[in-house]
N, C-alpha and C. Protein backbone atom coordinates (compact mmCIF):
# COMPACT_ATOMS: atom_id res chain seq x y z
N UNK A 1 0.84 -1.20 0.00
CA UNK A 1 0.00 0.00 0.00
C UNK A 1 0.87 1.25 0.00
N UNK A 2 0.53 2.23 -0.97
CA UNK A 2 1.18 3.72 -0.61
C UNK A 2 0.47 4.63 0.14
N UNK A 3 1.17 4.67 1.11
CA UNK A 3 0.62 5.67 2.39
C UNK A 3 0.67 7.40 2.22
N UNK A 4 2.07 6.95 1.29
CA UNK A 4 1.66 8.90 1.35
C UNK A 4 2.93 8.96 0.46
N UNK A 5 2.82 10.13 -0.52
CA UNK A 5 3.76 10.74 -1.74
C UNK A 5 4.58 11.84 -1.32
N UNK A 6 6.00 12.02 -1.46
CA UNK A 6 6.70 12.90 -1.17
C UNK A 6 7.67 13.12 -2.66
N UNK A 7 6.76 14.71 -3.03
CA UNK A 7 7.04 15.22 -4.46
C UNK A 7 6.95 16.68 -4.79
N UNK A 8 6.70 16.54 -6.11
CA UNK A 8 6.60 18.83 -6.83
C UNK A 8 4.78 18.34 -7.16
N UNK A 9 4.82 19.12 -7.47
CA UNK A 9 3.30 19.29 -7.94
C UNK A 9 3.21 19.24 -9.55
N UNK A 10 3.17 19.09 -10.36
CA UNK A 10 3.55 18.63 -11.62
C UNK A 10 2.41 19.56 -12.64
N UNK A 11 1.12 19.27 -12.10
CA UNK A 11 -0.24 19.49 -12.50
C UNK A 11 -1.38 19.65 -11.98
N UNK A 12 -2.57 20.61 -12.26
CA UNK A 12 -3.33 20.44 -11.33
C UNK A 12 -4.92 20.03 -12.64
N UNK A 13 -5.97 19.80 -12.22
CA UNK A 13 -7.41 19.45 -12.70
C UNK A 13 -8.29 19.47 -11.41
N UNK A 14 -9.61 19.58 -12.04
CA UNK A 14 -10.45 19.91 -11.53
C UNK A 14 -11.00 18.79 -10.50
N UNK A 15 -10.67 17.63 -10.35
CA UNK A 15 -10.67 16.18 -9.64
C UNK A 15 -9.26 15.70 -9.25
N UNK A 16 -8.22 15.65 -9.87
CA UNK A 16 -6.99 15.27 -9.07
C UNK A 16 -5.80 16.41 -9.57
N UNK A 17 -4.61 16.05 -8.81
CA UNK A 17 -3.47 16.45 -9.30
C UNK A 17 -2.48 15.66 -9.56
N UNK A 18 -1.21 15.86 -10.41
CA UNK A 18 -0.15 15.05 -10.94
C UNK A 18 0.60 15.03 -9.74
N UNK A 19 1.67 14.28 -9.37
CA UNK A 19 2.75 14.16 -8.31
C UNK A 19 3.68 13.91 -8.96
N UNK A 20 4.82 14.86 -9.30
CA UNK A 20 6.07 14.34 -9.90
C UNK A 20 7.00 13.91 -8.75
N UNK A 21 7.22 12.75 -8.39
CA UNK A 21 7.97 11.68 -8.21
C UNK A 21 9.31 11.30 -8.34
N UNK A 22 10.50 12.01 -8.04
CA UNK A 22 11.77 11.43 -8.98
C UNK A 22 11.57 11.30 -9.77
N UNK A 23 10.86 12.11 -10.71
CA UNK A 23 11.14 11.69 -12.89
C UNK A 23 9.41 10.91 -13.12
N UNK A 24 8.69 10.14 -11.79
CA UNK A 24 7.31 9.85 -11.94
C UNK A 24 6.47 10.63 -12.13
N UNK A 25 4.88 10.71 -12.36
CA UNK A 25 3.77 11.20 -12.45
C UNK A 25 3.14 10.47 -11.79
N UNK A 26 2.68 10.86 -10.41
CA UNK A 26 1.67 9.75 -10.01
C UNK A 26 -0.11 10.61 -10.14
N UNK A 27 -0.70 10.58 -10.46
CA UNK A 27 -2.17 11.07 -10.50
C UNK A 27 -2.76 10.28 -9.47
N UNK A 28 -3.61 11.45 -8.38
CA UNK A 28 -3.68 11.52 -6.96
C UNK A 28 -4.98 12.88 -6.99
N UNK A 29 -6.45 11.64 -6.93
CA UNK A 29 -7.48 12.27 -6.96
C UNK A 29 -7.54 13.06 -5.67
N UNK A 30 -8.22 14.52 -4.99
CA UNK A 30 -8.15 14.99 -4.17
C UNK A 30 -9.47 15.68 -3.62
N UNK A 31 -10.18 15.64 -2.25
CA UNK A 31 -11.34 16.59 -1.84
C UNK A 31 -11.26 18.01 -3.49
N UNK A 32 -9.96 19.01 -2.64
CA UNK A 32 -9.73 20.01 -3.39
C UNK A 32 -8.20 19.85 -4.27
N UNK A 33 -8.48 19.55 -5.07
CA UNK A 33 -6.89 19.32 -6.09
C UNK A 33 -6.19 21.10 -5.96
N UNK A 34 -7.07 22.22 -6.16
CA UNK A 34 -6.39 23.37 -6.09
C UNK A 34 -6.01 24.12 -4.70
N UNK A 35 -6.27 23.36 -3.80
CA UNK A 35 -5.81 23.92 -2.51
C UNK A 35 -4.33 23.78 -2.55
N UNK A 36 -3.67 22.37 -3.68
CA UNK A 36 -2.30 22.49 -3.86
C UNK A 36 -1.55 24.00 -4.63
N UNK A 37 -2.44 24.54 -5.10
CA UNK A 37 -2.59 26.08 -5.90
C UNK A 37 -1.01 26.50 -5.72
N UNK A 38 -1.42 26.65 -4.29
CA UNK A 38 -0.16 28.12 -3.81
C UNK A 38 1.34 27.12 -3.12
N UNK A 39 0.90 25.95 -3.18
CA UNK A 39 2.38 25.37 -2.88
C UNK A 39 3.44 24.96 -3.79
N UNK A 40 4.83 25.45 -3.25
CA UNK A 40 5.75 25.24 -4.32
C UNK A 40 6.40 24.00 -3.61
N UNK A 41 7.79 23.87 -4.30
CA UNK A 41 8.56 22.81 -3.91
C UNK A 41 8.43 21.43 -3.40
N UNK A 42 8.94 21.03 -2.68
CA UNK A 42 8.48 19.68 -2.12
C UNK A 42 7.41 19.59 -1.05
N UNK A 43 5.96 18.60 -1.35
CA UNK A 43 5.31 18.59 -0.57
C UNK A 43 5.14 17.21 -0.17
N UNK A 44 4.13 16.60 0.54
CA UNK A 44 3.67 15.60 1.39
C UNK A 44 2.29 14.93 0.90
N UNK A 45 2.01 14.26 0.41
CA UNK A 45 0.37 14.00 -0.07
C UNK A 45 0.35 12.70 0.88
N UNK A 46 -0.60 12.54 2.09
CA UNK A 46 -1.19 11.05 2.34
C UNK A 46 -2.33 10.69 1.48
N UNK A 47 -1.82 9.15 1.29
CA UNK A 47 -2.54 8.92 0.12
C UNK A 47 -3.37 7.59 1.14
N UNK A 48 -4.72 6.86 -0.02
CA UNK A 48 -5.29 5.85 0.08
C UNK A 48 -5.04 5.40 -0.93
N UNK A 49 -4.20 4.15 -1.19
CA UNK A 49 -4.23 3.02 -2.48
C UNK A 49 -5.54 2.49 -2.49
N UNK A 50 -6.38 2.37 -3.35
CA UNK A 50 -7.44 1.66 -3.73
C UNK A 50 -7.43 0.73 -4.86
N UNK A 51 -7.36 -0.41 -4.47
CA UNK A 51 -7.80 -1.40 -5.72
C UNK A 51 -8.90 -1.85 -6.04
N UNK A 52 -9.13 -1.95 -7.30
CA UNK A 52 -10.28 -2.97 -7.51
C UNK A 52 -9.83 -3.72 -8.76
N UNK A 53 -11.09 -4.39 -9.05
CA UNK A 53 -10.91 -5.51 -10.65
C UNK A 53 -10.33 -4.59 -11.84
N UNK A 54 -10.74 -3.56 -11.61
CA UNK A 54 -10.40 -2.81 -13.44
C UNK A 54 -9.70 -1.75 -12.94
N UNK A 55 -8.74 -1.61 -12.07
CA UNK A 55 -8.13 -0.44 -11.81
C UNK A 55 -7.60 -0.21 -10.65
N UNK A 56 -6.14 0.64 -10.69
CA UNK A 56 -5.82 0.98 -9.22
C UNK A 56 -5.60 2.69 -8.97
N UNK A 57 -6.25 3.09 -7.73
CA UNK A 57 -6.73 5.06 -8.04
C UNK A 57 -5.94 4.94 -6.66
N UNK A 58 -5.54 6.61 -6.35
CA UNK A 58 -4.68 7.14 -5.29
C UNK A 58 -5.57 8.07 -5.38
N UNK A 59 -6.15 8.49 -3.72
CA UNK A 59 -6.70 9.12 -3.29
C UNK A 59 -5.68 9.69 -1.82
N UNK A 60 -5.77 10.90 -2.70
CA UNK A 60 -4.41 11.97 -1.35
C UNK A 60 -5.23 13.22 -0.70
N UNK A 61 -4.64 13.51 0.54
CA UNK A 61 -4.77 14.86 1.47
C UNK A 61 -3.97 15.33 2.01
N UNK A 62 -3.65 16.63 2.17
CA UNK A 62 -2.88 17.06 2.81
C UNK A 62 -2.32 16.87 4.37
N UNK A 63 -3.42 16.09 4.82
CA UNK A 63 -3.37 16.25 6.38
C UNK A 63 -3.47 14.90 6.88
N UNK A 64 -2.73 14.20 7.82
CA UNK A 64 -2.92 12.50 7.78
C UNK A 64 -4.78 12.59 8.67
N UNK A 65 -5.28 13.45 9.12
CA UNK A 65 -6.67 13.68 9.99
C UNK A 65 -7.46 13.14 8.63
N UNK A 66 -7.40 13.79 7.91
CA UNK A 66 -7.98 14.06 6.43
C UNK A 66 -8.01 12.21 5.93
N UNK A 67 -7.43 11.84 5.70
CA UNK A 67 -6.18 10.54 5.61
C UNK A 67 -7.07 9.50 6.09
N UNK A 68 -6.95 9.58 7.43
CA UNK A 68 -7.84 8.85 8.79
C UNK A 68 -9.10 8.93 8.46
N UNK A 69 -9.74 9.83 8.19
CA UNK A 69 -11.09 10.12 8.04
C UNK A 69 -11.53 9.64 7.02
N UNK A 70 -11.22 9.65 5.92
CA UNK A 70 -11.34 8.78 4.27
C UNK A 70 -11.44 7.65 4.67
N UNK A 71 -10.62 6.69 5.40
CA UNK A 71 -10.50 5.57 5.99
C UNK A 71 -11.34 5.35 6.36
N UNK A 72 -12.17 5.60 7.84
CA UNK A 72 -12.89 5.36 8.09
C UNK A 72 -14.90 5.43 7.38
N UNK A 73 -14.70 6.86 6.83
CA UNK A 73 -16.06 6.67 5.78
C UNK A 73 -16.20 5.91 5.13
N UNK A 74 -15.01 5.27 4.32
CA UNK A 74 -14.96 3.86 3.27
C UNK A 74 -15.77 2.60 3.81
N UNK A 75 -15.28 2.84 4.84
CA UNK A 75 -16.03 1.63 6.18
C UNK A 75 -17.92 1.60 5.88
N UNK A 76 -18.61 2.77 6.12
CA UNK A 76 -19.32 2.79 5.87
C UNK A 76 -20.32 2.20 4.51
N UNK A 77 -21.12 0.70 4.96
CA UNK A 77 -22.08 0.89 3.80
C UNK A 77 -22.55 1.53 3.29
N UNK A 78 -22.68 2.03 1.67
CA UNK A 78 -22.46 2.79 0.80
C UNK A 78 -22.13 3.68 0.51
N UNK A 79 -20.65 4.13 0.71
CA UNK A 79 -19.55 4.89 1.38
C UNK A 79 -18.58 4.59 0.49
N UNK A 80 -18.53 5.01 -1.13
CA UNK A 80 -17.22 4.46 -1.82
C UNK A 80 -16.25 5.58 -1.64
N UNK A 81 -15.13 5.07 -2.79
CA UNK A 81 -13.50 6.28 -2.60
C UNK A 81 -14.05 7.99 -2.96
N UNK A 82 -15.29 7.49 -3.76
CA UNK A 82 -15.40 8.52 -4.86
C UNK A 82 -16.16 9.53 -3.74
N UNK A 83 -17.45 8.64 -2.87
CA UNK A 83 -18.14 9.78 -2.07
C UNK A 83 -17.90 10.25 -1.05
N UNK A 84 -16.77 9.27 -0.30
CA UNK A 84 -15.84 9.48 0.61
C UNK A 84 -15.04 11.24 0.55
N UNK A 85 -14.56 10.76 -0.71
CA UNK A 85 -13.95 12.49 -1.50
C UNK A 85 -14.49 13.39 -1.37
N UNK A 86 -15.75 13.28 -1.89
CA UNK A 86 -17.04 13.94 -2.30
C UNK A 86 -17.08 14.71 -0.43
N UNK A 87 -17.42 14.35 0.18
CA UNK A 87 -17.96 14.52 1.90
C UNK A 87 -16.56 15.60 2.10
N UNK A 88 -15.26 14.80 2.14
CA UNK A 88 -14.27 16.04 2.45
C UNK A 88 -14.04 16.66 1.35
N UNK A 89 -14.20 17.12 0.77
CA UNK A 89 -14.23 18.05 -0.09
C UNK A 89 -15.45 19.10 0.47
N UNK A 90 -16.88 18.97 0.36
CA UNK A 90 -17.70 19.48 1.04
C UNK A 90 -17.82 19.97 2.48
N UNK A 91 -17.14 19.70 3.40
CA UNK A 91 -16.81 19.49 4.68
C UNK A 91 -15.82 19.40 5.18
N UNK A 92 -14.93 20.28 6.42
CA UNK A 92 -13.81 19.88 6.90
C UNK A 92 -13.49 19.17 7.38
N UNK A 93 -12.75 17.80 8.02
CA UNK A 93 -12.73 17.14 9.19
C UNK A 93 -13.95 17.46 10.69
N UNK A 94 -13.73 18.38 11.02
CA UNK A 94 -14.09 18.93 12.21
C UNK A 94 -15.56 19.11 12.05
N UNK A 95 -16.14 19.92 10.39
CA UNK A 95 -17.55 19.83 10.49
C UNK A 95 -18.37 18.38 10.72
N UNK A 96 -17.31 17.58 9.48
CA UNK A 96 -17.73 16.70 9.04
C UNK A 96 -18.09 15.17 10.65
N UNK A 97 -17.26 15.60 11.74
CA UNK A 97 -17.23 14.72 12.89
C UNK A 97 -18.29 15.29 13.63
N UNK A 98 -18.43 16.43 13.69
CA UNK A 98 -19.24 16.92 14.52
C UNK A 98 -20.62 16.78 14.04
N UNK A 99 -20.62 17.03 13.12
CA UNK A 99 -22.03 16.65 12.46
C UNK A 99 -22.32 15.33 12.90
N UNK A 100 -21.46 14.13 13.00
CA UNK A 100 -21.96 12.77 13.33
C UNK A 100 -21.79 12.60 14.65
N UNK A 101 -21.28 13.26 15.46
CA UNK A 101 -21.89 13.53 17.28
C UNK A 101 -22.86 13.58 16.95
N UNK A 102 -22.84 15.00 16.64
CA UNK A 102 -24.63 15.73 17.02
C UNK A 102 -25.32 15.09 16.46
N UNK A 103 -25.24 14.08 15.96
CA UNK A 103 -26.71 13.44 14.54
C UNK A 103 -26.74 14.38 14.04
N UNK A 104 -26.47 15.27 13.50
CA UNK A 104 -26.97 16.32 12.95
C UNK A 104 -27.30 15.71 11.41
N UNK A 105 -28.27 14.81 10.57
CA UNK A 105 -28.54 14.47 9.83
C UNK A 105 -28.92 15.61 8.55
N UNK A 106 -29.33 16.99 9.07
CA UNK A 106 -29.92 17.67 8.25
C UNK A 106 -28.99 18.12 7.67
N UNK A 107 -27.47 18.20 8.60
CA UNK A 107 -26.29 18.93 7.92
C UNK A 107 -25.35 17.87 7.07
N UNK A 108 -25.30 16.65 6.90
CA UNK A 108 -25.14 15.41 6.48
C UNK A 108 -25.41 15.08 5.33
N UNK A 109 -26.74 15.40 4.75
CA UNK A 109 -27.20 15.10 3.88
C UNK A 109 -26.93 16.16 2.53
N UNK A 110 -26.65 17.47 3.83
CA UNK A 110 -26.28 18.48 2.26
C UNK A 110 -24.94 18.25 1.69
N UNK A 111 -23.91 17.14 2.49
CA UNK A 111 -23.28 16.58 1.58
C UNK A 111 -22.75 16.15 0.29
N UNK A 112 -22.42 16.20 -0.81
CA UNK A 112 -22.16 15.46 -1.83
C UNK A 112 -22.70 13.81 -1.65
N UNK A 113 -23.70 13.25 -2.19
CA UNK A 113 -23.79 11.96 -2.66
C UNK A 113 -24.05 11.30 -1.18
N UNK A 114 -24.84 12.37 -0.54
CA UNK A 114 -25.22 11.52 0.76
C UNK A 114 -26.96 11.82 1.03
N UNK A 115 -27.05 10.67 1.00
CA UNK A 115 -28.96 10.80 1.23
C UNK A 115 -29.43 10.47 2.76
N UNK A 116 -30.42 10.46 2.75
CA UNK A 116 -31.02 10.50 4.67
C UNK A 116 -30.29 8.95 5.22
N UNK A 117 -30.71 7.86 4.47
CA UNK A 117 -30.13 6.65 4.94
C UNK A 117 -28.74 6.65 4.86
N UNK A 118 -27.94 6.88 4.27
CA UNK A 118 -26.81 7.07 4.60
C UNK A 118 -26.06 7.77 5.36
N UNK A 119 -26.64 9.16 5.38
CA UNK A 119 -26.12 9.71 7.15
C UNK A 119 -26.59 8.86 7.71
N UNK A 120 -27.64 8.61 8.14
CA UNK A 120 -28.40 7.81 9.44
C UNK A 120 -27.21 6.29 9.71
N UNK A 121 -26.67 6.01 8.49
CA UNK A 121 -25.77 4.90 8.40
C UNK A 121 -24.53 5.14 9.25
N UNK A 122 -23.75 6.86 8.91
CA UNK A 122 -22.76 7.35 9.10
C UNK A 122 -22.89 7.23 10.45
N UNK A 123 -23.71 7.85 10.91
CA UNK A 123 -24.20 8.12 12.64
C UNK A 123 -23.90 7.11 13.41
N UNK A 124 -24.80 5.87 12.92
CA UNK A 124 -24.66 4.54 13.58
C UNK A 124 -23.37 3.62 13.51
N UNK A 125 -22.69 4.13 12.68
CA UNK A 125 -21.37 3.23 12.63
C UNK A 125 -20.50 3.69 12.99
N UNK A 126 -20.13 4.92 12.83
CA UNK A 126 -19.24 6.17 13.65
C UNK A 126 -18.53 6.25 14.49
N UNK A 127 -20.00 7.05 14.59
CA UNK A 127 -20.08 7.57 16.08
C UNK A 127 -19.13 7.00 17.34
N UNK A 128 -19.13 5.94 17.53
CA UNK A 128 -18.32 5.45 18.64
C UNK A 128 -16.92 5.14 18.16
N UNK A 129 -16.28 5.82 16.57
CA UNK A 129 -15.43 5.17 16.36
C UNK A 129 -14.35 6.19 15.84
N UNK A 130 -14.63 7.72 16.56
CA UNK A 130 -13.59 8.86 15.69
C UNK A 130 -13.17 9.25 17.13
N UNK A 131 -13.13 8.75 17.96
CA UNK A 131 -12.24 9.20 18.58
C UNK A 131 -10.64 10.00 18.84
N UNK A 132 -10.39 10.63 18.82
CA UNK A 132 -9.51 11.31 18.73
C UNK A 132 -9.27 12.59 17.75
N UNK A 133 -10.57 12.74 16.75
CA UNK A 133 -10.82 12.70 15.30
C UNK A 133 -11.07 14.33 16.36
N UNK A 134 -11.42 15.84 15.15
CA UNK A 134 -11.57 17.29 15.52
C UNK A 134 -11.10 17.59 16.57
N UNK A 135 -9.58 17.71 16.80
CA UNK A 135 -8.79 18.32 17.96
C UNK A 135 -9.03 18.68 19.47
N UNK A 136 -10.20 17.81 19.83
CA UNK A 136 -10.75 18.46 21.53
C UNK A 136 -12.10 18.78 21.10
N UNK A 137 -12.23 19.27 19.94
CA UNK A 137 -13.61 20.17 20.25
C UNK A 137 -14.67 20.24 20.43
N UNK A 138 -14.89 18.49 19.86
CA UNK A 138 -16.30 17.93 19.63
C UNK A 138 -16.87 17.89 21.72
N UNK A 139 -15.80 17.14 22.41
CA UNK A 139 -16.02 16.78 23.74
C UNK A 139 -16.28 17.95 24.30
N UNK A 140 -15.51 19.20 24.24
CA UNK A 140 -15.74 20.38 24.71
C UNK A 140 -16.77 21.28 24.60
N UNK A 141 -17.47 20.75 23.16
CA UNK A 141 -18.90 21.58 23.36
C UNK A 141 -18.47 23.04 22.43
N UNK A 142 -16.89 23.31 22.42
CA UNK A 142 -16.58 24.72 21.41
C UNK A 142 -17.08 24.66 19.63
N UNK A 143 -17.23 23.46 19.42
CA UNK A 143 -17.59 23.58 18.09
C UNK A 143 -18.76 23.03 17.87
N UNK A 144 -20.00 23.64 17.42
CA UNK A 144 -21.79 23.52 17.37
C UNK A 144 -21.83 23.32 15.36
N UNK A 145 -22.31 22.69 15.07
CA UNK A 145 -23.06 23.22 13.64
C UNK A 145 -24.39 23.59 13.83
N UNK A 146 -24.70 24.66 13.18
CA UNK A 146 -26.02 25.06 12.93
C UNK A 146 -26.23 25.10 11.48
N UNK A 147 -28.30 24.84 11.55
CA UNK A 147 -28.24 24.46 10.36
C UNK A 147 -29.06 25.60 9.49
N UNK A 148 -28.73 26.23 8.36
CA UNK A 148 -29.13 27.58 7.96
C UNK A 148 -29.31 27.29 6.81
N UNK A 149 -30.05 28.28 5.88
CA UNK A 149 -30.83 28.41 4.99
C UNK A 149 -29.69 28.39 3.66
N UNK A 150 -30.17 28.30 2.41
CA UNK A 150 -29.48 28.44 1.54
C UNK A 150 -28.65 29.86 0.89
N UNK A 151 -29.29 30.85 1.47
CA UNK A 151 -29.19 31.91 0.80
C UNK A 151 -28.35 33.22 2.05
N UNK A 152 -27.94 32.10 2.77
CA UNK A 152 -27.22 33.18 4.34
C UNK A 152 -26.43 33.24 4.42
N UNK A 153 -25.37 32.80 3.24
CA UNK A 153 -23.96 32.90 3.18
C UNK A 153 -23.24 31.97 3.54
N UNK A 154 -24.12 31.01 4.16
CA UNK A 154 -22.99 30.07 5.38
C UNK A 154 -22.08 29.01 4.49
N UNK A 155 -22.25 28.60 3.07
CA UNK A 155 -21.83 27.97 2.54
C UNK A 155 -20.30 28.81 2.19
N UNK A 156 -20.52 30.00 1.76
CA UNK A 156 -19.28 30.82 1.31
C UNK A 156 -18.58 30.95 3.00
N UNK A 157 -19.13 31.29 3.80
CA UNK A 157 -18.26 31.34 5.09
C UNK A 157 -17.53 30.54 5.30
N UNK A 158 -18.00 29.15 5.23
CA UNK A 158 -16.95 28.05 5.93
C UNK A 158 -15.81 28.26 4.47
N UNK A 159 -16.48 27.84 3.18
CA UNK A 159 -15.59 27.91 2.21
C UNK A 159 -14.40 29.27 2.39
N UNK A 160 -14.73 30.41 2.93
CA UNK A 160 -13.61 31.21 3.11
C UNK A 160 -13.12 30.48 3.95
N UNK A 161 -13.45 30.31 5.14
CA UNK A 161 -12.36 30.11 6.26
C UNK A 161 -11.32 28.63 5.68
N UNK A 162 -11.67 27.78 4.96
CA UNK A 162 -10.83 26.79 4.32
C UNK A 162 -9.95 27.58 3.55
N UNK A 163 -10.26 28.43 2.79
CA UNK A 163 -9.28 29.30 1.84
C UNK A 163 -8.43 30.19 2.70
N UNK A 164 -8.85 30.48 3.58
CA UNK A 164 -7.96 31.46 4.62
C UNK A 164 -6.52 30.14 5.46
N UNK A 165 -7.34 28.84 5.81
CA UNK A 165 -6.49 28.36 6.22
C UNK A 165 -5.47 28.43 5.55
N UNK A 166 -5.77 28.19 3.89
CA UNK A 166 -4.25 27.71 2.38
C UNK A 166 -3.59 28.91 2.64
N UNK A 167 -3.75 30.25 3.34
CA UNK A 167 -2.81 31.44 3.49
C UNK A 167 -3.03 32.01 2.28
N UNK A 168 -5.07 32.14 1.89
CA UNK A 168 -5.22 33.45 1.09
C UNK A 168 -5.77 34.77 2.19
N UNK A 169 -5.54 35.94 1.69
CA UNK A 169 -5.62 36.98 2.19
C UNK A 169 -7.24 37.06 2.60
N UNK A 170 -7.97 37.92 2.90
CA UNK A 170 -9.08 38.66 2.47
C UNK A 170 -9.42 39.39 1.86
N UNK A 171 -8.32 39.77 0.84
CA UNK A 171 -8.70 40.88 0.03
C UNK A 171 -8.54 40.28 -1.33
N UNK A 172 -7.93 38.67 -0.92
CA UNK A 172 -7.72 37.69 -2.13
C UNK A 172 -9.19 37.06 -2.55
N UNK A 173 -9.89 37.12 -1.04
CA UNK A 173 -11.23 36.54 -1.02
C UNK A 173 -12.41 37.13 -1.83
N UNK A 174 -12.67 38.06 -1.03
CA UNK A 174 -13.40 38.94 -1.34
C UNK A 174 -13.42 39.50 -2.97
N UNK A 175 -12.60 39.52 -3.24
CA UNK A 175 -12.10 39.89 -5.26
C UNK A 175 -12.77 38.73 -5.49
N UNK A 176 -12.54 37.42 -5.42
CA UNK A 176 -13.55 36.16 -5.74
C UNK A 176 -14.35 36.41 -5.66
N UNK A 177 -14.85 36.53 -4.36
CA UNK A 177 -16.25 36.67 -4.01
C UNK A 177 -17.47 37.54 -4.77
N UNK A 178 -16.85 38.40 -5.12
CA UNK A 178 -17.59 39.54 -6.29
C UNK A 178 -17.78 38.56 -7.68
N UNK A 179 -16.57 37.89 -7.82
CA UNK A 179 -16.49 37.23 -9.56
C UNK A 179 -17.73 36.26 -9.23
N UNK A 180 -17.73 35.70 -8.13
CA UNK A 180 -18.67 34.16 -8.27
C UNK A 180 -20.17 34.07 -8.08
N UNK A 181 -20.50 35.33 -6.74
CA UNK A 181 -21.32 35.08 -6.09
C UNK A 181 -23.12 34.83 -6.73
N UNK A 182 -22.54 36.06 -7.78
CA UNK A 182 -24.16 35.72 -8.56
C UNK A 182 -24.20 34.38 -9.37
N UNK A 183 -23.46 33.84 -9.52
CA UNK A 183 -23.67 32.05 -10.28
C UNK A 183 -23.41 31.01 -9.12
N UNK A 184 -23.48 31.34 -7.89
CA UNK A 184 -23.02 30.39 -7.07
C UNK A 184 -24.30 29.81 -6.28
N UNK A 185 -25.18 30.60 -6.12
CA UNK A 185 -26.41 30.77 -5.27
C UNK A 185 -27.07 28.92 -4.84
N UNK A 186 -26.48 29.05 -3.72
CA UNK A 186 -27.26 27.32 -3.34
C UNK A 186 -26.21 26.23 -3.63
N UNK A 187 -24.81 26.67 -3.89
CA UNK A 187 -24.13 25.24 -4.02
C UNK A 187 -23.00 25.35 -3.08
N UNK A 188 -22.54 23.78 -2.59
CA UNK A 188 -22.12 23.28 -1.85
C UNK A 188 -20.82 23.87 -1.65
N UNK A 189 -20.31 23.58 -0.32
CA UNK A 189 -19.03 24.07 0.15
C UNK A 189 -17.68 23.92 -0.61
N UNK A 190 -18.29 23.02 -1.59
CA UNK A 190 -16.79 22.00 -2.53
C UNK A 190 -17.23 22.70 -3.58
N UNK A 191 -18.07 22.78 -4.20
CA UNK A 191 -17.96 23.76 -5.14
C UNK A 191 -17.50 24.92 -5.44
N UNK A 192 -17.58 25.35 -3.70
CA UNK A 192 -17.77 26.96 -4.01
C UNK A 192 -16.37 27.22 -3.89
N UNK A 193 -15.08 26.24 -3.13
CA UNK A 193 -13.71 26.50 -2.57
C UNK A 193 -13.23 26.01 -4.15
N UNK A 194 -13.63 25.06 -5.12
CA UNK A 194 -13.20 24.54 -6.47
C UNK A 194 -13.16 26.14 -7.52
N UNK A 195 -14.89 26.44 -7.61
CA UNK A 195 -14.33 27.75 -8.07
C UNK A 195 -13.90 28.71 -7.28
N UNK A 196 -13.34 28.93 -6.28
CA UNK A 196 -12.50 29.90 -5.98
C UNK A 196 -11.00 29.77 -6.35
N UNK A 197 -10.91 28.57 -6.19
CA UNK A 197 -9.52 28.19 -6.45
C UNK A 197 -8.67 28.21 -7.37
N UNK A 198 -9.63 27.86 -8.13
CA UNK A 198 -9.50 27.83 -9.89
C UNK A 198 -9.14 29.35 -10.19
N UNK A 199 -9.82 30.38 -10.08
CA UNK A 199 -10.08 31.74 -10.04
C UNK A 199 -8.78 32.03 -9.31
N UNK A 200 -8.34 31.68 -8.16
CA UNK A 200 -7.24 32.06 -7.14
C UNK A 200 -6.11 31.81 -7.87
N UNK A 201 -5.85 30.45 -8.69
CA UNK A 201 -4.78 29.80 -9.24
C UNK A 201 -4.21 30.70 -10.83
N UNK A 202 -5.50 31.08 -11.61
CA UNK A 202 -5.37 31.40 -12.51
C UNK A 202 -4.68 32.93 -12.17
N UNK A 203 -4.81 33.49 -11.12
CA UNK A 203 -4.37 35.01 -10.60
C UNK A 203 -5.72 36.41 -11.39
């Protein structure tokens, strides 16, 4: 199994990025392939080897939490590599755990490729099993999801604060934010950090 890639960034697309390798290309599907955007030189990708009958795919993150967490959603009945992706990409670690404390099913489902039975799945299989998983916060009660309307911003909020983590500005944001906001109306957190990124990358 390859656990994790240590390389340049070669290429980026809208679903994975290239990993140049010593003189290799490894293609290494990702939540956000352009969050690699702003990194130069040598980086770190933890990866998931996935096999099956007609194919073998690398699924990478920046963060071994990220890593862990793929792992464990896979677990989940009907929970493949692809929607696994799909969830962190949409969701940070931290939303994405806390949401399955709280049951929070309503916030679950606005997911990528996740329907009521399948949170309800996530919940029940889980739950007793992320321990250690969102840094303290879930036990402490500091981190709540609430669940809000389509049109209140909250989708672009979290999506900034992910873009703020990659060390964009706010004034990097906000310039996006003007380009996107009238075609964005109602879509998901992974969408909305994909086109920003794209937009961010291109300068």
């Amino acid at each position: 199994m390859i656990d994790f890639l240590r390389g340049q960034v070669a290429h980026l697309e809208n679903e994975y990025i290239v990993l140049d390798v010593n003189g290799v290309g490894y293609r290494v599907f990702c939540p956000n392939p352009f969050a690699f955007a702003k990194t130069e030189g040598i980086v770190t990708v933890y990866t998931h080897h996935h096999v099956r009958e007609d194919a073998m795919l690398l699924f990478g993150f920046p963060t071994r939490e990220e890593q862990r967490l793929f792992r464990k959603l896979i677990e989940v009945s009907g929970i493949g590599p692809r929607v696994a992706l799909g969830i962190l990409g949409g969701g940070t670690p931290d939303t994405v755990v806390s949401a399955i404390y709280q049951e929070n099913i309503s916030f679950l489902v606005k997911l990528p490729g996740i329907g009521k039975k399948t949170a309800q799945r996530m919940i029940l299989d889980l739950k007793d099993k992320l321990e250690g998983f969102g840094t303290g916060v879930i036990n402490t009660g500091l981190f709540a999801i609430h669940d809000s309307g389509p049109d209140d911003g909250s989708a672009w909020a979290e999506a900034r604060e992910g873009l703020k983590a990659l060390g964009y500005t706010d004034g990097e944001l906000d310039k996006v934010w003007i380009k996107i906001k009238d075609q964005t109306a109602g879509e998901s957190v992974d969408v909305l950090m994909k086109r920003a990124l794209q937009l961010l990358y291109a300068g």
